[in-house]
N, C-alpha and C. Protein backbone atom coordinates (compact mmCIF):
# COMPACT_ATOMS: atom_id res chain seq x y z
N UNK A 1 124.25 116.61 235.36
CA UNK A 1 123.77 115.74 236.43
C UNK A 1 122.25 115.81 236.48
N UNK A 2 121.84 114.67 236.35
CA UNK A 2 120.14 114.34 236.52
C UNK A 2 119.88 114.32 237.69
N UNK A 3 118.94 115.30 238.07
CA UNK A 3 118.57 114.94 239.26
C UNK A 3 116.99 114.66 239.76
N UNK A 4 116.95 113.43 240.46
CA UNK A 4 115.58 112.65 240.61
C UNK A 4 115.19 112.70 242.31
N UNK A 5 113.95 113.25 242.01
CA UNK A 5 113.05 113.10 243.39
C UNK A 5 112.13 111.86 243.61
N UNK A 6 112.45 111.61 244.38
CA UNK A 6 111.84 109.95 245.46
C UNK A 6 110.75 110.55 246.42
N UNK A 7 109.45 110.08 245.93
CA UNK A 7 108.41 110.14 247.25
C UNK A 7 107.25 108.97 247.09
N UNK A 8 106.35 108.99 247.86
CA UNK A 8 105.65 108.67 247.82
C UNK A 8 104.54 108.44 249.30
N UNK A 9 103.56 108.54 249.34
CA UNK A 9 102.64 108.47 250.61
C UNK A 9 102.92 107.20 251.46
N UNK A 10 102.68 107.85 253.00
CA UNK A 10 102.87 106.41 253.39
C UNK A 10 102.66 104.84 253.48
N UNK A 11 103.40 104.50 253.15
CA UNK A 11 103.33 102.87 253.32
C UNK A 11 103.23 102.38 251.92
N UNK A 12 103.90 103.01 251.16
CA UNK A 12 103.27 102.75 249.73
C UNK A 12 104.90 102.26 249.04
N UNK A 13 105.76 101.68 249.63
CA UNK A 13 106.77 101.27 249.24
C UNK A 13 108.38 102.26 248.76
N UNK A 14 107.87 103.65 249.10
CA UNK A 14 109.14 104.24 249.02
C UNK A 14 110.49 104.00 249.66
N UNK A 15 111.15 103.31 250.98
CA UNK A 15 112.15 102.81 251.09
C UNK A 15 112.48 101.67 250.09
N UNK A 16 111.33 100.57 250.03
CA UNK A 16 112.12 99.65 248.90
C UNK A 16 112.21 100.49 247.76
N UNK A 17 111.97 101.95 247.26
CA UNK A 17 112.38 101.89 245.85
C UNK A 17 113.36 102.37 245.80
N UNK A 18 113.81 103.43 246.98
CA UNK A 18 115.18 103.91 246.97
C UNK A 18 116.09 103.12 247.38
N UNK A 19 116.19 101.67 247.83
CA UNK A 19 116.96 100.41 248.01
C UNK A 19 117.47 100.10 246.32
N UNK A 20 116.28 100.36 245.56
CA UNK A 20 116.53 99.25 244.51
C UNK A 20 117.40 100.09 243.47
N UNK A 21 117.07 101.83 243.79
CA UNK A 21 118.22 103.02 243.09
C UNK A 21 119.65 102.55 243.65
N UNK A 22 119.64 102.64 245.13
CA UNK A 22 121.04 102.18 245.45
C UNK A 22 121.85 101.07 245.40
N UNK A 23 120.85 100.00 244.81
CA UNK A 23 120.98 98.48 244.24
C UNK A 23 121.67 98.53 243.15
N UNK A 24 121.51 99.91 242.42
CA UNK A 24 122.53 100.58 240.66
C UNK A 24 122.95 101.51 240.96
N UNK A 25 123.28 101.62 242.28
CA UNK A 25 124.98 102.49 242.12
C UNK A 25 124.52 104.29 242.23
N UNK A 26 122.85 104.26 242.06
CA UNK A 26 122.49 105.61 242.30
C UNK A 26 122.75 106.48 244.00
N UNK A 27 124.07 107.29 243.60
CA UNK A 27 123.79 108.28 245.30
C UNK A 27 122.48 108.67 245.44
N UNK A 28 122.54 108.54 246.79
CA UNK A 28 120.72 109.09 247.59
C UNK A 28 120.62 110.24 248.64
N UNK A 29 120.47 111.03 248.77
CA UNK A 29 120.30 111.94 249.69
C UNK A 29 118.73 111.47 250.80
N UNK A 30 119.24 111.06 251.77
CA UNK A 30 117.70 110.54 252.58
C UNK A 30 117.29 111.79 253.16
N UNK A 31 115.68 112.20 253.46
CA UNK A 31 115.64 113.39 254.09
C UNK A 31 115.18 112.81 255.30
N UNK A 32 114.76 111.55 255.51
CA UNK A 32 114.68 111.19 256.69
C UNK A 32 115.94 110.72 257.09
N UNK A 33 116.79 110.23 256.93
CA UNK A 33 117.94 110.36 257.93
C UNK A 33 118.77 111.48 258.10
N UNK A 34 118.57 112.28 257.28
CA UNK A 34 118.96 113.92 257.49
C UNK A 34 118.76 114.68 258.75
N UNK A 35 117.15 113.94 258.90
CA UNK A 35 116.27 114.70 260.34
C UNK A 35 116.66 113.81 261.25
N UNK A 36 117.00 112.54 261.66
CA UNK A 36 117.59 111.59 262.34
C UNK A 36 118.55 112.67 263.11
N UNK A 37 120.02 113.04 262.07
CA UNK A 37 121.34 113.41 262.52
C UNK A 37 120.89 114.52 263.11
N UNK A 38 119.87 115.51 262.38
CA UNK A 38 119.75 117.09 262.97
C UNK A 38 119.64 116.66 264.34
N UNK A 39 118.43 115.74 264.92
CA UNK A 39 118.24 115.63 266.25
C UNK A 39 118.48 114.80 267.09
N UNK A 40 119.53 114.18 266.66
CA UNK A 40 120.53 113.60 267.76
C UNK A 40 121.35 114.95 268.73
N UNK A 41 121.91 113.97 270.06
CA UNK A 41 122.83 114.53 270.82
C UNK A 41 123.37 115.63 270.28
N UNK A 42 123.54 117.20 270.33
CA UNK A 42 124.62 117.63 269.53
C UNK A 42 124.21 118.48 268.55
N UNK A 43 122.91 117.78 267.81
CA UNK A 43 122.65 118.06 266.45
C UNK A 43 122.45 119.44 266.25
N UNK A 44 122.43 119.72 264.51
CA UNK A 44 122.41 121.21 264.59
C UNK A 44 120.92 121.76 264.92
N UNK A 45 119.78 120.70 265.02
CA UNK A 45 118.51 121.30 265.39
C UNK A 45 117.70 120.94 266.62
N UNK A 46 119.07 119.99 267.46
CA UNK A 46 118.27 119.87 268.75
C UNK A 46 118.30 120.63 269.73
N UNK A 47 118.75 121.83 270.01
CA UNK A 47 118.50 122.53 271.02
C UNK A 47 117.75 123.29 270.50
N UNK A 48 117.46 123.97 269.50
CA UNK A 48 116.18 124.76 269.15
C UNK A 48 114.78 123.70 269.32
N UNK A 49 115.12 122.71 268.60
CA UNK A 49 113.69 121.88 268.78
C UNK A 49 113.20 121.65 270.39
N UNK A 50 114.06 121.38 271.00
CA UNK A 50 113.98 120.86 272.31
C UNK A 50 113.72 122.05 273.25
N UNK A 51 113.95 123.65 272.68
CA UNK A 51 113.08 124.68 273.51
C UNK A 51 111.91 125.02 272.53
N UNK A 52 111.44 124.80 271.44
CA UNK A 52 110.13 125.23 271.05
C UNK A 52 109.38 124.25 271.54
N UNK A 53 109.88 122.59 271.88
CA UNK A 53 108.72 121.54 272.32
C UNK A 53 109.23 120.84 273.60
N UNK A 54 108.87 121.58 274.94
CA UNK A 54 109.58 120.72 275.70
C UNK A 54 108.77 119.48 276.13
N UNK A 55 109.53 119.03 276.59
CA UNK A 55 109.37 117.51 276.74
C UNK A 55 109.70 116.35 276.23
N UNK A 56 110.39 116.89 275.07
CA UNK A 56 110.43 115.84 273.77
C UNK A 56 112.24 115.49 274.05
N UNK A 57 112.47 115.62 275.34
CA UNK A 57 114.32 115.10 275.31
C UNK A 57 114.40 113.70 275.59
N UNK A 58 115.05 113.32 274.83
CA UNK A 58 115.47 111.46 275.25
C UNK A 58 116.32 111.61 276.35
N UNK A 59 116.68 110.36 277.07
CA UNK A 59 117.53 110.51 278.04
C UNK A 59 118.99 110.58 277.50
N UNK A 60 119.23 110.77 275.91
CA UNK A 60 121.11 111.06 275.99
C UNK A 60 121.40 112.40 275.75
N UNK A 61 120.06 113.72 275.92
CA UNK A 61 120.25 115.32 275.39
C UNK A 61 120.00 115.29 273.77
N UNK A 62 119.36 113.79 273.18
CA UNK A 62 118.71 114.03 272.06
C UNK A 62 117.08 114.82 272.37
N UNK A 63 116.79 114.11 270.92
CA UNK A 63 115.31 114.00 270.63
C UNK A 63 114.63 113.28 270.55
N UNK A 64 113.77 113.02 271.63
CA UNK A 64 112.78 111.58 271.56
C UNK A 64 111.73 111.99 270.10
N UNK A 65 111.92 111.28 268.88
CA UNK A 65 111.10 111.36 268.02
C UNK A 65 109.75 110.46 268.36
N UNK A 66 109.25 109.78 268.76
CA UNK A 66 108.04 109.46 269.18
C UNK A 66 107.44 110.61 269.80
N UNK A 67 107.91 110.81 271.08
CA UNK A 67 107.85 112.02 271.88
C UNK A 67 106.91 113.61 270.54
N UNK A 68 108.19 113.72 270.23
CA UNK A 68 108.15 115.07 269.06
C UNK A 68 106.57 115.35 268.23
N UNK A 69 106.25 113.62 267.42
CA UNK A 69 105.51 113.40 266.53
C UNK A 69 104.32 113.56 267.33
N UNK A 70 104.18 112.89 269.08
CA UNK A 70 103.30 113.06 269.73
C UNK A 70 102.77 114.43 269.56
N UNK A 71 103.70 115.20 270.18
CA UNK A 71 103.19 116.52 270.34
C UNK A 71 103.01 117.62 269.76
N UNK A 72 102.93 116.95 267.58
CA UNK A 72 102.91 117.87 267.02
C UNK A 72 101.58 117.38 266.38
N UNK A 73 101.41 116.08 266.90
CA UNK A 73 99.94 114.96 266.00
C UNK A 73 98.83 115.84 266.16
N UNK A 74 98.27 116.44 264.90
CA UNK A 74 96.94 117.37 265.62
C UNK A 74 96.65 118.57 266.03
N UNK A 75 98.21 119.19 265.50
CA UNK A 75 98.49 120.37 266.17
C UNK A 75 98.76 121.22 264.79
N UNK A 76 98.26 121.81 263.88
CA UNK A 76 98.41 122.27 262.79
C UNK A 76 99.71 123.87 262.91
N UNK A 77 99.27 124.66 263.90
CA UNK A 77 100.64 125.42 264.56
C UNK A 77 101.83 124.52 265.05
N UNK A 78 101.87 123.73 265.84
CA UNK A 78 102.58 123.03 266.12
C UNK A 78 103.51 122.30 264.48
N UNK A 79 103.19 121.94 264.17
CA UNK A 79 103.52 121.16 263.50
C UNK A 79 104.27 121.96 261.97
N UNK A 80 103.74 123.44 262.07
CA UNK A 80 104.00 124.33 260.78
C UNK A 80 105.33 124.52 261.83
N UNK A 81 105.53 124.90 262.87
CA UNK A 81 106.50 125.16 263.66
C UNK A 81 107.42 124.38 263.51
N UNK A 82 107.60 123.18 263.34
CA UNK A 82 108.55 121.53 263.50
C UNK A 82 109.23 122.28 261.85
N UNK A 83 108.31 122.36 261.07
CA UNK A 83 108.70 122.19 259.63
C UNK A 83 109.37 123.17 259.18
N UNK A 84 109.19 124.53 259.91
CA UNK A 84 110.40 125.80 259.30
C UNK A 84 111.35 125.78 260.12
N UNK A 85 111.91 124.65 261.14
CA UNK A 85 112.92 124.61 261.86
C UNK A 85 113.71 123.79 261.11
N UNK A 86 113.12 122.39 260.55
CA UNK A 86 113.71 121.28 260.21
C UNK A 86 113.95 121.27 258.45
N UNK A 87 112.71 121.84 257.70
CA UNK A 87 112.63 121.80 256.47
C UNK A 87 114.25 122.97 255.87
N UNK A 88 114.39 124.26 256.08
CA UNK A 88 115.80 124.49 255.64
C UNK A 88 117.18 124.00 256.01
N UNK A 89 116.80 123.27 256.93
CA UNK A 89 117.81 122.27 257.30
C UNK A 89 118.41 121.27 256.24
N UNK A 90 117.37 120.90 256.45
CA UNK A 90 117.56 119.57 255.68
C UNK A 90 117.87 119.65 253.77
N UNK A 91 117.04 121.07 253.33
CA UNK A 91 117.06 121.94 251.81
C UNK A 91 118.57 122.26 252.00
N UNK A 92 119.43 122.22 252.92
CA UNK A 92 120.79 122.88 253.08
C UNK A 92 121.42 121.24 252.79
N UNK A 93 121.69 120.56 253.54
CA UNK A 93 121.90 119.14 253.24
C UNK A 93 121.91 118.39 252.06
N UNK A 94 120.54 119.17 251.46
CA UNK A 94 120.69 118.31 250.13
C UNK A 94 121.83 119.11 248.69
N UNK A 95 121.49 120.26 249.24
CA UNK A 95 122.55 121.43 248.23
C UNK A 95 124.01 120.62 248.24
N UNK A 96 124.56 120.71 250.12
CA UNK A 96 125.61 119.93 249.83
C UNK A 96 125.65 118.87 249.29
N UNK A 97 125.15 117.61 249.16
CA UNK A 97 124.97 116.84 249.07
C UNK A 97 125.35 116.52 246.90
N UNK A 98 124.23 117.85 246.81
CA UNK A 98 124.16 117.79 245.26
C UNK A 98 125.39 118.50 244.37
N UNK A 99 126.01 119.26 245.36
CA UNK A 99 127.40 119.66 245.02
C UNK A 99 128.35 118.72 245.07
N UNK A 100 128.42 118.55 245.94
CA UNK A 100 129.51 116.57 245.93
C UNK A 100 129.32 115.83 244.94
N UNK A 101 128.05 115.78 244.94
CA UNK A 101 128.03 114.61 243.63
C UNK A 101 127.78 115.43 242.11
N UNK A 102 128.16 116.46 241.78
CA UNK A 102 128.54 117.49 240.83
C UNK A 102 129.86 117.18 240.61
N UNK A 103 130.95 117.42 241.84
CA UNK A 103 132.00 117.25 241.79
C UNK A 103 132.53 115.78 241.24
N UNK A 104 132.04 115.30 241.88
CA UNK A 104 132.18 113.94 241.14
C UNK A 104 131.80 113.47 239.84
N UNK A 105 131.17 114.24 239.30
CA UNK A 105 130.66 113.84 238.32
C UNK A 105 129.54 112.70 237.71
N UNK A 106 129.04 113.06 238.95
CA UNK A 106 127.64 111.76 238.60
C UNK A 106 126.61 112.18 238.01
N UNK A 107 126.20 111.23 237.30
CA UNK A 107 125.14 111.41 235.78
C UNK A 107 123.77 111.57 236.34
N UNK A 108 123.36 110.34 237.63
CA UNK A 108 121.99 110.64 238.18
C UNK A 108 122.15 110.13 239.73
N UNK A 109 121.34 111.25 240.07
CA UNK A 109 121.24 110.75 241.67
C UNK A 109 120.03 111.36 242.32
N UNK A 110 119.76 110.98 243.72
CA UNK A 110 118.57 110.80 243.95
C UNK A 110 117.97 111.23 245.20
N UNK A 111 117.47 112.50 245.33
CA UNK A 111 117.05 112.94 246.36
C UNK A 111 115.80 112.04 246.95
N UNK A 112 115.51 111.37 248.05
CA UNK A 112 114.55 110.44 248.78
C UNK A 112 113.78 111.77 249.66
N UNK A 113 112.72 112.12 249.39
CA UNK A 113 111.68 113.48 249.74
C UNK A 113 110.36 113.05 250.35
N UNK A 114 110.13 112.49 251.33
CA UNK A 114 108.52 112.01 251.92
C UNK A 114 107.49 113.52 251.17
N UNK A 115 108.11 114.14 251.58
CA UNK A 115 106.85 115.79 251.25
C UNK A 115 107.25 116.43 249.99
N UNK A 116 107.63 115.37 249.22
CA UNK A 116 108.05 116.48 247.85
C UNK A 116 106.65 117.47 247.18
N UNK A 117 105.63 117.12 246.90
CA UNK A 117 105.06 117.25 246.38
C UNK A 117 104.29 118.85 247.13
N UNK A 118 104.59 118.39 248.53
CA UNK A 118 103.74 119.02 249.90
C UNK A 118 104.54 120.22 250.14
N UNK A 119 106.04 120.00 250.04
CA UNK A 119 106.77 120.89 249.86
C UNK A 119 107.44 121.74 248.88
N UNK A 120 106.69 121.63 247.56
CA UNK A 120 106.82 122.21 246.35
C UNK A 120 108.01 121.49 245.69
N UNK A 121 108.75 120.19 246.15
CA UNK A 121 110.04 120.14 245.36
C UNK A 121 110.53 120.12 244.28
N UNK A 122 109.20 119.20 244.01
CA UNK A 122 108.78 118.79 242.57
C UNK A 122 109.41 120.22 241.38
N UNK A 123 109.56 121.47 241.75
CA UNK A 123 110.17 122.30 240.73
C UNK A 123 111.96 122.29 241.10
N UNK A 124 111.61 121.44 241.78
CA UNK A 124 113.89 121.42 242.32
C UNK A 124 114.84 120.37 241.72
N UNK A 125 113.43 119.42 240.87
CA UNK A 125 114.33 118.08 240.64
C UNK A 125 114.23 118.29 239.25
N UNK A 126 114.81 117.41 238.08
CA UNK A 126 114.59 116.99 236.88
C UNK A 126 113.73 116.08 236.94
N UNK A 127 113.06 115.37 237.73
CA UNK A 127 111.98 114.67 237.27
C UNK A 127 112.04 113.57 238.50
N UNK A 128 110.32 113.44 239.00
CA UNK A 128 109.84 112.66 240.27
C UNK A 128 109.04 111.19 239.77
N UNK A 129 109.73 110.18 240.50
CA UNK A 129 109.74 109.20 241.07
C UNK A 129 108.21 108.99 241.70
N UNK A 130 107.64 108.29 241.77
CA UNK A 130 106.41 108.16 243.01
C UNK A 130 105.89 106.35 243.10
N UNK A 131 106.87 105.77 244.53
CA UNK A 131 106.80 104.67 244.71
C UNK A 131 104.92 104.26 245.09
N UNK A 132 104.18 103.74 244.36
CA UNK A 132 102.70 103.54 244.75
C UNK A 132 102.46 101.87 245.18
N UNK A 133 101.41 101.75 245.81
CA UNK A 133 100.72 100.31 245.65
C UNK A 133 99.31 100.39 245.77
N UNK A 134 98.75 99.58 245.66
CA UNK A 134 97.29 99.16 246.13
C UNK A 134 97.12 99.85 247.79
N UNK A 135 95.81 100.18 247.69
CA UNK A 135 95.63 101.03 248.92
C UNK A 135 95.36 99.70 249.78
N UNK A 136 94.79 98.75 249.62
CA UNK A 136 94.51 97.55 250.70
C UNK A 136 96.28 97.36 251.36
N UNK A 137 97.00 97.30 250.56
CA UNK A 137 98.39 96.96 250.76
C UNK A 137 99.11 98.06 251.54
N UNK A 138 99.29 99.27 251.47
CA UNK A 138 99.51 100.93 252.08
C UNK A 138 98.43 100.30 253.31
N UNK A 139 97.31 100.03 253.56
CA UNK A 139 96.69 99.76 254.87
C UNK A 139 97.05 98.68 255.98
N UNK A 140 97.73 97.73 254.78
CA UNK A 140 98.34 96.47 255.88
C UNK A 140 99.61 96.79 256.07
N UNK A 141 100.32 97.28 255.11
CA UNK A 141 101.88 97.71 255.62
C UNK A 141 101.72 98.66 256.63
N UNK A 142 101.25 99.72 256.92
CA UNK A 142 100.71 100.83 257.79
C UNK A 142 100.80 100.32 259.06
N UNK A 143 98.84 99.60 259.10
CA UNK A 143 99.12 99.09 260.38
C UNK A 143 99.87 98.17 261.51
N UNK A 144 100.99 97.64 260.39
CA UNK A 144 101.51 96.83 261.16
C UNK A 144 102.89 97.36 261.71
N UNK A 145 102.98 99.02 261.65
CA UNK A 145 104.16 99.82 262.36
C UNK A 145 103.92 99.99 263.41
N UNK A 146 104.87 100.04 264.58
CA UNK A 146 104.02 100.17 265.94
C UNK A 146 103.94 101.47 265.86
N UNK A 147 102.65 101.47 267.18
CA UNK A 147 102.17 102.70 267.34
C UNK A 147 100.90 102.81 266.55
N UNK A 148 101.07 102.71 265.21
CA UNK A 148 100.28 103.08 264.30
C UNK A 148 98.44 102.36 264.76
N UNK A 149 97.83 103.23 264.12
CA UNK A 149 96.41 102.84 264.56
C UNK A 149 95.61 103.74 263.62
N UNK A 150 94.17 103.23 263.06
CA UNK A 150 93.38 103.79 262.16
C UNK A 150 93.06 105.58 261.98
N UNK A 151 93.08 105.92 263.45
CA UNK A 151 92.95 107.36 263.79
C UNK A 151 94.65 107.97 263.19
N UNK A 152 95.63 107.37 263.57
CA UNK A 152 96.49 107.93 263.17
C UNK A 152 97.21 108.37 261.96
N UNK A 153 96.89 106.80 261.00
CA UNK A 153 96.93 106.86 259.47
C UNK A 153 96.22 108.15 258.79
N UNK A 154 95.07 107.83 259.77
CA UNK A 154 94.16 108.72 258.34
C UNK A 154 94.62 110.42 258.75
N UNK A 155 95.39 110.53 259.67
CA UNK A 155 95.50 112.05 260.09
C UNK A 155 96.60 112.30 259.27
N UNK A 156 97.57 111.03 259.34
CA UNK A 156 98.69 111.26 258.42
C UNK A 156 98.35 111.49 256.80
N UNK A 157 97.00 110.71 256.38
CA UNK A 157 96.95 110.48 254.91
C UNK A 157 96.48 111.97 254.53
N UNK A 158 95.65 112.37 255.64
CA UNK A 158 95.22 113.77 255.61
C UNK A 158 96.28 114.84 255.07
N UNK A 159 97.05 115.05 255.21
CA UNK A 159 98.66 115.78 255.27
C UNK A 159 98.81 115.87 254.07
N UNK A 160 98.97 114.20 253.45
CA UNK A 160 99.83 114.10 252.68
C UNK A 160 98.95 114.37 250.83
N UNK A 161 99.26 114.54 249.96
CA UNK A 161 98.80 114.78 248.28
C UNK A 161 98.74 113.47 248.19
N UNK A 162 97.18 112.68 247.82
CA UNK A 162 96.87 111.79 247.55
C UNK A 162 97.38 111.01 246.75
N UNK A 163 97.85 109.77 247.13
CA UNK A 163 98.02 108.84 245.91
C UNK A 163 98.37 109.32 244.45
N UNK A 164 96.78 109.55 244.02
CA UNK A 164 96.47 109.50 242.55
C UNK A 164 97.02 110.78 242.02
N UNK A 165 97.04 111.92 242.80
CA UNK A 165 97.39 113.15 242.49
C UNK A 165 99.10 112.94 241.62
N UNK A 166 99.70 112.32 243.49
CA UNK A 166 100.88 112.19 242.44
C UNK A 166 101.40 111.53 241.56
N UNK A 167 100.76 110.42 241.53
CA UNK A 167 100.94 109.36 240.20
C UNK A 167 101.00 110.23 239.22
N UNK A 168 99.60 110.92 239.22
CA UNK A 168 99.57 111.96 237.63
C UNK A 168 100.11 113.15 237.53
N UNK A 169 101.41 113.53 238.58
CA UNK A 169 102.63 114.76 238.54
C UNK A 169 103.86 113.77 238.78
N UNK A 170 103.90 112.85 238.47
CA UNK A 170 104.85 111.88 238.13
C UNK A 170 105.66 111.74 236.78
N UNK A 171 106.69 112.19 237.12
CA UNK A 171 107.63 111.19 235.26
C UNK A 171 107.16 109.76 235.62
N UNK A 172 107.71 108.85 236.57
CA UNK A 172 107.93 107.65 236.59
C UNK A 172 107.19 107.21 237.72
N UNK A 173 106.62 106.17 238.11
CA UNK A 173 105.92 105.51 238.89
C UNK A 173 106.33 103.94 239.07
N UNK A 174 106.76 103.79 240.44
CA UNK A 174 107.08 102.31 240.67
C UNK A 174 106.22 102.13 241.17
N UNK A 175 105.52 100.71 240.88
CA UNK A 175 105.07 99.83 241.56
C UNK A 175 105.29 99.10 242.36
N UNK A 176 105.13 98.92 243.95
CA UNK A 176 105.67 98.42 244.78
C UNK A 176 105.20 97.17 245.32
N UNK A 177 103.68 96.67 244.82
CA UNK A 177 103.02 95.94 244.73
C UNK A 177 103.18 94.44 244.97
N UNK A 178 103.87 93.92 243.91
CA UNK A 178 104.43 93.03 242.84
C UNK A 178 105.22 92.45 244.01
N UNK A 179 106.55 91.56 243.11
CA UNK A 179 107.70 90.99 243.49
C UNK A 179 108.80 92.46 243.95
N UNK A 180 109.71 92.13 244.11
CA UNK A 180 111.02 92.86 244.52
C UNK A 180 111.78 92.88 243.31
N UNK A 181 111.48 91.53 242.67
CA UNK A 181 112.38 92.05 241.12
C UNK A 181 111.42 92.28 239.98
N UNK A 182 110.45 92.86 240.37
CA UNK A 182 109.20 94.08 239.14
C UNK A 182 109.93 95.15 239.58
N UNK A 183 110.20 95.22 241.19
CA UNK A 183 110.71 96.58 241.23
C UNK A 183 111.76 97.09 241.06
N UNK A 184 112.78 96.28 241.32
CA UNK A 184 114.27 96.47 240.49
C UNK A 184 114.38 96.59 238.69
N UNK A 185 112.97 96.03 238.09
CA UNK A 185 113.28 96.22 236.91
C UNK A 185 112.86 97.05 236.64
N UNK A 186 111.80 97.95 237.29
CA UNK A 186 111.19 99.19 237.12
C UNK A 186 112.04 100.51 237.41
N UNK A 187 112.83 100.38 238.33
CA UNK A 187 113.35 101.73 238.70
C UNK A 187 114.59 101.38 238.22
N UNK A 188 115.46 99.69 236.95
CA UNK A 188 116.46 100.28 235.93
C UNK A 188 115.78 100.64 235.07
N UNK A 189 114.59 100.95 234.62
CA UNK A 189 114.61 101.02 233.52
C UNK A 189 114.14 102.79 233.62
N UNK A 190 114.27 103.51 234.81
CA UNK A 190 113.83 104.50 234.97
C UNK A 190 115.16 105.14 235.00
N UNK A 191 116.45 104.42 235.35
CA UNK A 191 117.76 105.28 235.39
C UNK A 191 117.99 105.02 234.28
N UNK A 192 117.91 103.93 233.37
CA UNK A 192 118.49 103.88 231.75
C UNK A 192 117.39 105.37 230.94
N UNK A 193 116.49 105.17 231.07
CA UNK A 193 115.80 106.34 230.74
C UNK A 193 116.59 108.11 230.59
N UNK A 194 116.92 108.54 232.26
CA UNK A 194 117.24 109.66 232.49
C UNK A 194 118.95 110.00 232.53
N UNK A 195 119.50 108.41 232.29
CA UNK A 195 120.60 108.19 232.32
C UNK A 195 121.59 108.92 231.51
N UNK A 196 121.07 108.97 230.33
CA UNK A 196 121.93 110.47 228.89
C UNK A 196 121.22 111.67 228.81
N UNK A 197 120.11 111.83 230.13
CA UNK A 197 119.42 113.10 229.36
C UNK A 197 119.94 114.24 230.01
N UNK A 198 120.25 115.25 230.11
CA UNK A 198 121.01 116.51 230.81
C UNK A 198 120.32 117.04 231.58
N UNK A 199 120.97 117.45 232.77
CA UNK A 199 120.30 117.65 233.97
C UNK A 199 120.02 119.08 233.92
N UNK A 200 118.94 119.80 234.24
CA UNK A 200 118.66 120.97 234.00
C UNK A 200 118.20 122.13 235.18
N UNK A 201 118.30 121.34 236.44
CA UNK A 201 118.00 122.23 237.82
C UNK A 201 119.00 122.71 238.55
N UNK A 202 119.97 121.86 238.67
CA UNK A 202 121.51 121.80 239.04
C UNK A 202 122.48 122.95 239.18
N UNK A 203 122.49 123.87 239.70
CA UNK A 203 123.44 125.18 239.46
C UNK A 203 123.74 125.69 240.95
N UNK A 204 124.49 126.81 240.01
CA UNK A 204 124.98 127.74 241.83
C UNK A 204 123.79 128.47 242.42
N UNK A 205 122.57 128.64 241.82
CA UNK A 205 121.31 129.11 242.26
C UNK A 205 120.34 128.38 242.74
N UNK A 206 120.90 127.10 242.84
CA UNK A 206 119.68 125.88 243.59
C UNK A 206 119.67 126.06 245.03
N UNK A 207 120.22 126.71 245.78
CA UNK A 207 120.10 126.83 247.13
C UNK A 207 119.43 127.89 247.37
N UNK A 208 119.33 128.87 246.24
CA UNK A 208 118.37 130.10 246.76
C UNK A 208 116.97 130.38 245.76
N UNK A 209 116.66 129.17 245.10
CA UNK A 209 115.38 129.01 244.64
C UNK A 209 114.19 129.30 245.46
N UNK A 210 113.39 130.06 244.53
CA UNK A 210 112.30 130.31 245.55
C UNK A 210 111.23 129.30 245.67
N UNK A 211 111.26 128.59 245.11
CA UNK A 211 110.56 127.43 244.86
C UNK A 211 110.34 126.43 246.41
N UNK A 212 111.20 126.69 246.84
CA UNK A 212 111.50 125.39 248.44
C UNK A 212 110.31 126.31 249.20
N UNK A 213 109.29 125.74 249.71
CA UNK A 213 108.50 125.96 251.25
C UNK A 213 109.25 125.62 252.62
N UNK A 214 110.29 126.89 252.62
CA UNK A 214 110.60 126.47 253.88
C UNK A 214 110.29 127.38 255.01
């Protein structure tokens, strides 16, 4: 089993590229909807989150994620705090995740990682993905999320391993730029690629790699 890491900085087209994997049949492990389920009603990380940050409860005993992001924006403790609550969480999720589709026998599939790079994953996968575009384009897709505003981007861009960095710790690079079908032809021709090659991270020791920053 091949296994492929999905990232890329914000606004730079990483949901459409993991659309266009699951457009060919590639399973996806999302780590953002991973963190979604943890902090819903119930979840396995909302009552811890919700006593290290109070204030951050929605009105159903979730997690107001606006709320959360508020009160970690700027907060470099804060925010290392969010990430060793949520980050082995979610490193647990994907184990299962990559065991299932072991069992099944699937050839390639596709972990979707906003912080791969940030979070060392890049030594967990067989080989990373990095959805890019034009930075004018990452600036207009950006600002037009609500909320979002110039101060906020750049605190986020701050965070994150530049662009160019990961282009050049990249196997493969989509371009997100373009049409929708540059990018469907880009990321088949990235599963025909890894499609016969043998997966080499994959074992009963991937959950206790020391490699994960969690």
């Amino acid at each position: 089993m091949y296994v492929l890491g999905l990232t890329g900085s914000i606004a730079m087209g990483k949901s459409w590229a993991a659309k266009c994997f699951h457009h060919f049949g590639v399973p996806i492990h999302d780590s953002d909807a991973c963190v979604h389920r943890l902090l819903v009603p119930g979840g396995k990380a909302t009552a811890e989150i919700l006593s290290a940050f109070p204030g951050v409860e929605d009105n159903r005993g979730g997690v107001d994620r606006l709320k959360l992001s508020e009160s970690v924006f700027g907060h470099d403790a804060e925010l290392a705090l969010l990430e060793h609550i949520l980050h082995p969480m979610v490193f647990e999720s994907q184990y299962r995740f990559l065991a299932a589709q072991a069992r099944a026998r699937k050839r390639v599939v596709l972990l979707d990682i906003p912080l791969l790079f940030e979070t060392g994953a890049q030594k967990r996968v067989d080989g990373v993905v990095v959805a890019s575009a034009p930075v004018d384009l990452q600036y207009a897709r950006a600002l037009r999320r609500p909320g979002m505003s110039l101060e906020k981007l750049h605190a986020i861009m701050d965070r994150q391993v530049p662009d160019a960095l990961k282009c050049m710790g990249a196997d493969f690079v989509v371009k997100t730029g373009a049409t929708k079908g540059s990018s469907l032809q880009q990321v088949k021709k990235v599963i025909d690629t890894v499609g016969q090659k043998p997966g080499k991270v994959w074992g009963p020791g991937w959950l206790r790699t020391k490699n994960f920053k969690g």
